[in-house]
N, C-alpha and C. Protein backbone atom coordinates (compact mmCIF):
# COMPACT_ATOMS: atom_id res chain seq x y z
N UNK A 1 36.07 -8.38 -21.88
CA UNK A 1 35.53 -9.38 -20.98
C UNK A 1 35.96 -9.12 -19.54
N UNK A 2 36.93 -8.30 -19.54
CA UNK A 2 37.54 -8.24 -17.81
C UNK A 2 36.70 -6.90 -17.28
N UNK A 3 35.69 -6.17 -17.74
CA UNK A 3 34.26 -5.54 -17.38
C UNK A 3 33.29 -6.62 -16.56
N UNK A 4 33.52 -7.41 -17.03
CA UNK A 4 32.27 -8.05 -16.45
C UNK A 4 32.13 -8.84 -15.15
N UNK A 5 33.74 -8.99 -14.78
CA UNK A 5 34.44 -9.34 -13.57
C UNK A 5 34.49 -8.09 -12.55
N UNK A 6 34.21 -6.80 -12.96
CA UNK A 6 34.24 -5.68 -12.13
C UNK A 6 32.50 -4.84 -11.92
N UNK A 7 31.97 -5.71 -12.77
CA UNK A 7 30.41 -5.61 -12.19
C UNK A 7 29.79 -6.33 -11.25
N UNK A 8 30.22 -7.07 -10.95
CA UNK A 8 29.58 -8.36 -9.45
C UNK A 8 30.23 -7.71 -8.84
N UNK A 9 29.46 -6.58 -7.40
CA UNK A 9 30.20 -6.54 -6.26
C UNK A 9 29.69 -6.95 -5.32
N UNK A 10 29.40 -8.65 -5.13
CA UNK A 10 29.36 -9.36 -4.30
C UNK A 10 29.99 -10.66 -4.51
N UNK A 11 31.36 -10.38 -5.27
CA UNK A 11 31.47 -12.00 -5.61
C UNK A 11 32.63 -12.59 -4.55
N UNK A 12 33.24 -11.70 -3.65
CA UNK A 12 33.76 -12.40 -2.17
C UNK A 12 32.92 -12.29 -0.96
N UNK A 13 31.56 -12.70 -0.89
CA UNK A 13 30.64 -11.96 -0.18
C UNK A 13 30.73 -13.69 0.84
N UNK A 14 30.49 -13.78 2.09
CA UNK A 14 30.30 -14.85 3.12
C UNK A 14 28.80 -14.46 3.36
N UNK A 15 28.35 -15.85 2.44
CA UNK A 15 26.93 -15.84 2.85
C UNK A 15 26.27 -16.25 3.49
N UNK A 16 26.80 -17.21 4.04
CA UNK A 16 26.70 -17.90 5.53
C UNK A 16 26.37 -16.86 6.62
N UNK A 17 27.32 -15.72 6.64
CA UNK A 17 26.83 -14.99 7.73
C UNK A 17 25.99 -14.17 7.36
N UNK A 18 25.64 -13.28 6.00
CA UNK A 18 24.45 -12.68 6.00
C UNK A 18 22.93 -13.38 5.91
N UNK A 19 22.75 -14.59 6.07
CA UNK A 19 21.72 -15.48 5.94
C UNK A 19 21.66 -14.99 7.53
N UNK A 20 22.49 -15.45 8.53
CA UNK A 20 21.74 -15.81 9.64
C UNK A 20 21.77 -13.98 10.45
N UNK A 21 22.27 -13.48 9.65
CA UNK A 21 21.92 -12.19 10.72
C UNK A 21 20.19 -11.39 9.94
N UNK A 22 20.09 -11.75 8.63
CA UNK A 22 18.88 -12.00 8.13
C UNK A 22 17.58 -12.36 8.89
N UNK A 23 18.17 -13.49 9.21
CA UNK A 23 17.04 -14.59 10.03
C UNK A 23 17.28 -13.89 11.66
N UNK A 24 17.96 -13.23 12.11
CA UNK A 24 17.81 -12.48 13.44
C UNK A 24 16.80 -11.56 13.68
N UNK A 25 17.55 -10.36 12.12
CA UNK A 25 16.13 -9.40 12.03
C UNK A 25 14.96 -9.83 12.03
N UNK A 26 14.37 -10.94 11.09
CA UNK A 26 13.18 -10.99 10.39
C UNK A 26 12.26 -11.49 11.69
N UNK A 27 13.19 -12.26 12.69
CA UNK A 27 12.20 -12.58 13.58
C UNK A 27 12.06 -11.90 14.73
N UNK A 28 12.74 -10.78 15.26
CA UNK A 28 12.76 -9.19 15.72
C UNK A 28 11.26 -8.88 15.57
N UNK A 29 11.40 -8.58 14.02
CA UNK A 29 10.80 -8.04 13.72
C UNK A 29 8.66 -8.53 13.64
N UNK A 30 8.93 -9.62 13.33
CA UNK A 30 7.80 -10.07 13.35
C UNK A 30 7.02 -9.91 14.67
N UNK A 31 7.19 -10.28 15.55
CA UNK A 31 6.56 -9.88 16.36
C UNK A 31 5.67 -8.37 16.93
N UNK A 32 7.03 -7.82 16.21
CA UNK A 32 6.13 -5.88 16.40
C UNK A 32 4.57 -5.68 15.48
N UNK A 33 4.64 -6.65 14.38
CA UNK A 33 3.75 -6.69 13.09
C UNK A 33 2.18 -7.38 13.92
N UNK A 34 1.66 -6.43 13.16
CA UNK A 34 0.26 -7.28 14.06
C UNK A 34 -0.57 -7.16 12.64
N UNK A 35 -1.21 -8.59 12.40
CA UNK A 35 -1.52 -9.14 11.01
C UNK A 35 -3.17 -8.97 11.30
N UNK A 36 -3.50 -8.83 10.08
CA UNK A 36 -5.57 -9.12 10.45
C UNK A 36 -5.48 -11.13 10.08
N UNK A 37 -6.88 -11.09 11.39
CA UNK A 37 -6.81 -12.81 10.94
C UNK A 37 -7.55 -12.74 9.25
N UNK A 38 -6.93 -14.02 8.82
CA UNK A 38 -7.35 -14.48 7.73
C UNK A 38 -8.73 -15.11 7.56
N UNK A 39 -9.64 -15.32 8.01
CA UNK A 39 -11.17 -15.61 8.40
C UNK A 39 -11.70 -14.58 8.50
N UNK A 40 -11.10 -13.29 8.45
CA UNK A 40 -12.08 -12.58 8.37
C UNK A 40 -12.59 -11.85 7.24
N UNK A 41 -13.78 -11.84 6.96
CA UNK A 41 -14.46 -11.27 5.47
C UNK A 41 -14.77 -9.75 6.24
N UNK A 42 -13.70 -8.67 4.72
CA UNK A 42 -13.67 -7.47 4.72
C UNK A 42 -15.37 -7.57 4.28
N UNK A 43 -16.14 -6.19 4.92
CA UNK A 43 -17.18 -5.91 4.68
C UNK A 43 -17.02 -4.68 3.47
N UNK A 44 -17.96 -4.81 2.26
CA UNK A 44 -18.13 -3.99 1.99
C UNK A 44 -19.19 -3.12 1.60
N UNK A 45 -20.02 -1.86 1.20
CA UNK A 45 -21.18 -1.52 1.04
C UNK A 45 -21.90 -2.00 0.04
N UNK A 46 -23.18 -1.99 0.26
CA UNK A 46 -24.12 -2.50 -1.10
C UNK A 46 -24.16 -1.49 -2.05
N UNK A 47 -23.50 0.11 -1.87
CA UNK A 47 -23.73 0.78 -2.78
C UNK A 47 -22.79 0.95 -3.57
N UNK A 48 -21.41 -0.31 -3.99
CA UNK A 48 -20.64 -0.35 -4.69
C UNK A 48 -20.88 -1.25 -6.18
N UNK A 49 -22.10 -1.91 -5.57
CA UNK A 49 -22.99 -2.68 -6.66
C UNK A 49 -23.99 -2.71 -7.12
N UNK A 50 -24.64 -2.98 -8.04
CA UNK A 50 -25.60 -2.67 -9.36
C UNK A 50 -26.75 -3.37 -8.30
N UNK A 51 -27.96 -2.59 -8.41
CA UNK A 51 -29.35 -3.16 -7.36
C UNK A 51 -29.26 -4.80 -8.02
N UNK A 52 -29.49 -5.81 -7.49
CA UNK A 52 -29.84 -6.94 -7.82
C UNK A 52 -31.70 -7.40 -7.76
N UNK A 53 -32.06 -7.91 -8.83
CA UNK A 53 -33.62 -8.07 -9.12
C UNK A 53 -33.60 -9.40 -8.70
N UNK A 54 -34.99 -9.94 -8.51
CA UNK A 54 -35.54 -11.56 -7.82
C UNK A 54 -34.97 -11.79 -9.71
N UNK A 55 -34.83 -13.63 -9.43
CA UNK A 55 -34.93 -14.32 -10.81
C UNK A 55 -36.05 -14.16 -11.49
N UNK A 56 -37.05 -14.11 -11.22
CA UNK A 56 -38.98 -13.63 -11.82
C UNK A 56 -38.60 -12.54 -12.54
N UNK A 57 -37.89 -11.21 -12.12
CA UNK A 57 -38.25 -10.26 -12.74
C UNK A 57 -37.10 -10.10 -14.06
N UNK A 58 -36.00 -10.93 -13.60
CA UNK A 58 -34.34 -11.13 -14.68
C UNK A 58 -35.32 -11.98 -15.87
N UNK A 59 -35.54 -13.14 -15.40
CA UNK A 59 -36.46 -14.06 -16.67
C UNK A 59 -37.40 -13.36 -17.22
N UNK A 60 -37.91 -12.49 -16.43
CA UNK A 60 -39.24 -11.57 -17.60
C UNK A 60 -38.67 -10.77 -18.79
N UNK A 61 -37.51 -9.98 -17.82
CA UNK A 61 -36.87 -8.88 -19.00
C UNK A 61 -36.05 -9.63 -20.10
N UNK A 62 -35.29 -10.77 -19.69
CA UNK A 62 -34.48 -11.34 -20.62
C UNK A 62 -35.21 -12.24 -21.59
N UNK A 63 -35.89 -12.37 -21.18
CA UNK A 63 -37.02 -13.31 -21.57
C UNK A 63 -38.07 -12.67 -22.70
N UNK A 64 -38.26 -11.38 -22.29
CA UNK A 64 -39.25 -10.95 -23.45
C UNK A 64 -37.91 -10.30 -24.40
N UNK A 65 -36.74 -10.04 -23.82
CA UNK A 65 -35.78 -9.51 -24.82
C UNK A 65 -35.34 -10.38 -25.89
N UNK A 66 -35.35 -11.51 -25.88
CA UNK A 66 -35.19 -12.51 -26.40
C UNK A 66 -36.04 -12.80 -27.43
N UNK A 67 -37.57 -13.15 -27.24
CA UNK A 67 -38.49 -13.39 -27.72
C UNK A 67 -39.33 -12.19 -28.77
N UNK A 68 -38.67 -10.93 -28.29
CA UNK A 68 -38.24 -9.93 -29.08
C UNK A 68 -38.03 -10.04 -30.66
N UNK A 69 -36.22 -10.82 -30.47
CA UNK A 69 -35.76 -10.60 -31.33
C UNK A 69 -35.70 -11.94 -31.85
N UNK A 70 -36.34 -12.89 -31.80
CA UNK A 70 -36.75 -14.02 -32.66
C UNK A 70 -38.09 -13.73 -33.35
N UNK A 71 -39.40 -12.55 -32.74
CA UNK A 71 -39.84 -12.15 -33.61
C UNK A 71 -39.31 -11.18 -34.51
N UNK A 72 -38.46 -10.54 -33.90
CA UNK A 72 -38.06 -9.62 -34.99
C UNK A 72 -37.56 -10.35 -36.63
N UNK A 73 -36.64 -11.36 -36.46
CA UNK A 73 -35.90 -12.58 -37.11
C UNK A 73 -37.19 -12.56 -38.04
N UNK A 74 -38.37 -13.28 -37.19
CA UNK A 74 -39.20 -14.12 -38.42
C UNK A 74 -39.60 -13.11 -39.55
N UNK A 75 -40.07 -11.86 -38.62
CA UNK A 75 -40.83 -10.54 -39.82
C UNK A 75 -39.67 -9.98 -40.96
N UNK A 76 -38.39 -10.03 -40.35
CA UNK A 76 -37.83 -10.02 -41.46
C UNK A 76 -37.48 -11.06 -42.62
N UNK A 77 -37.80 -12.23 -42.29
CA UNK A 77 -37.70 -13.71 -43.11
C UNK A 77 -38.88 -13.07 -44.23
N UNK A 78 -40.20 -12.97 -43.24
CA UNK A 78 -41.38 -12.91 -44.51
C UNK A 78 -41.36 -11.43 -45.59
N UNK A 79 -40.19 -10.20 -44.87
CA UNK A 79 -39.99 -9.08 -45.99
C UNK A 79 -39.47 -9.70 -46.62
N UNK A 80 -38.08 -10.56 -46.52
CA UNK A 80 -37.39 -10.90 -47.70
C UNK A 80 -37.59 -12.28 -48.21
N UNK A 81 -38.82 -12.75 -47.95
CA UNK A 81 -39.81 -13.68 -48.89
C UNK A 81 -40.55 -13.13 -49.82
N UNK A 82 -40.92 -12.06 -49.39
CA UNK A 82 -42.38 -10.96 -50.06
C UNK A 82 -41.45 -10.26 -51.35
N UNK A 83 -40.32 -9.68 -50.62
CA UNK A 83 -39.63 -8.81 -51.68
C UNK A 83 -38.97 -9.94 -52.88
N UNK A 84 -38.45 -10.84 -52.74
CA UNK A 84 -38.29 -11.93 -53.26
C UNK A 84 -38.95 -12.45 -54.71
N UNK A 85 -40.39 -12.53 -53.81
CA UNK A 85 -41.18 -12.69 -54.90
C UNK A 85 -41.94 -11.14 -55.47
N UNK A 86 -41.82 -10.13 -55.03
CA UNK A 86 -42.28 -8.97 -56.29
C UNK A 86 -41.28 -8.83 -57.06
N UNK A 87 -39.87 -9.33 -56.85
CA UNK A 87 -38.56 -9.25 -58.20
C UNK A 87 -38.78 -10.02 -59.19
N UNK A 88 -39.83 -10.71 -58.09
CA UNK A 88 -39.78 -12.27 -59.81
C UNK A 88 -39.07 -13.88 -59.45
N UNK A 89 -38.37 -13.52 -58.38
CA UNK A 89 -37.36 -14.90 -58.05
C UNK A 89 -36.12 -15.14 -58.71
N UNK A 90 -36.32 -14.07 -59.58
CA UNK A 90 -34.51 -14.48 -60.80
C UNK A 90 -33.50 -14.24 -60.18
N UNK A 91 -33.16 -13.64 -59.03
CA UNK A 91 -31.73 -13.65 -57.93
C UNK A 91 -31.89 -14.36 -56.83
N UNK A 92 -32.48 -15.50 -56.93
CA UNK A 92 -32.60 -16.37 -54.91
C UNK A 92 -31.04 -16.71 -54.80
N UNK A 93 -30.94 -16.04 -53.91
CA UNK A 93 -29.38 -17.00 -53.38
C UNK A 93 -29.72 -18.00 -52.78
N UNK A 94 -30.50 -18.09 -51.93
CA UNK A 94 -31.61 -19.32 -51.04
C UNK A 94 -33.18 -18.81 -50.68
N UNK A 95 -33.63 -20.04 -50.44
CA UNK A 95 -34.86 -19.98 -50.31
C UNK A 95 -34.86 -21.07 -48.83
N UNK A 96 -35.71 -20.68 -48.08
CA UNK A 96 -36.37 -20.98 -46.66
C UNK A 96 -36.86 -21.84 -46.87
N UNK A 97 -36.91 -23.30 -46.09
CA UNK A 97 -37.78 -24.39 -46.27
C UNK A 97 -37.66 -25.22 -47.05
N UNK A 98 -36.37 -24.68 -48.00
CA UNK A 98 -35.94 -26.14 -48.85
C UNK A 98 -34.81 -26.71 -48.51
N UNK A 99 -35.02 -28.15 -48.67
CA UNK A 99 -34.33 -28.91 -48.42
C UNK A 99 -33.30 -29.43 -49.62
């Protein structure tokens, strides 16, 4: 335990005086520092981002992508209605439309 008393080498340290010779530099120093104002918006190029489309042409593509695959959904409902019934019906796990 008397290790651990010889690892702090600041434990007779007057901190009183390194605070204020601290606060001497820092304001020295500030003044040499020349800051960008904060109001100002960095510019950057449009060619760092993806072309942007009008909403007309986003709703068309997403829109038929969509409508896509809810037809896709139904045509496969009526294969595995069709196939369903050429087995015979003796394995339905479910059936569509019943309640």
């Amino acid at each position: 335990m008397g290790s651990e008393e010889s690892r702090d080498p600041l434990k007779g340290t007057d901190w009183g005086t390194i605070a204020s010779v601290g606060q001497k530099q820092s304001s020295a120093s500030a003044t040499a520092v020349k800051r960008r104002p904060r109001n100002k918006i960095r510019e950057i190029p449009e060619c760092y981002f993806l072309p942007r489309r009008p909403w007309y042409v986003n709703l068309g593509i997403y829109g038929s992508c969509i409508a896509g695959g809810i037809g896709a959904g139904m045509l496969i409902e009526i294969w595995m209605n069709k196939k369903i019934k050429e087995d015979g019906g003796g394995r339905v796990v479910w059936e569509f439309g019943k309640d």
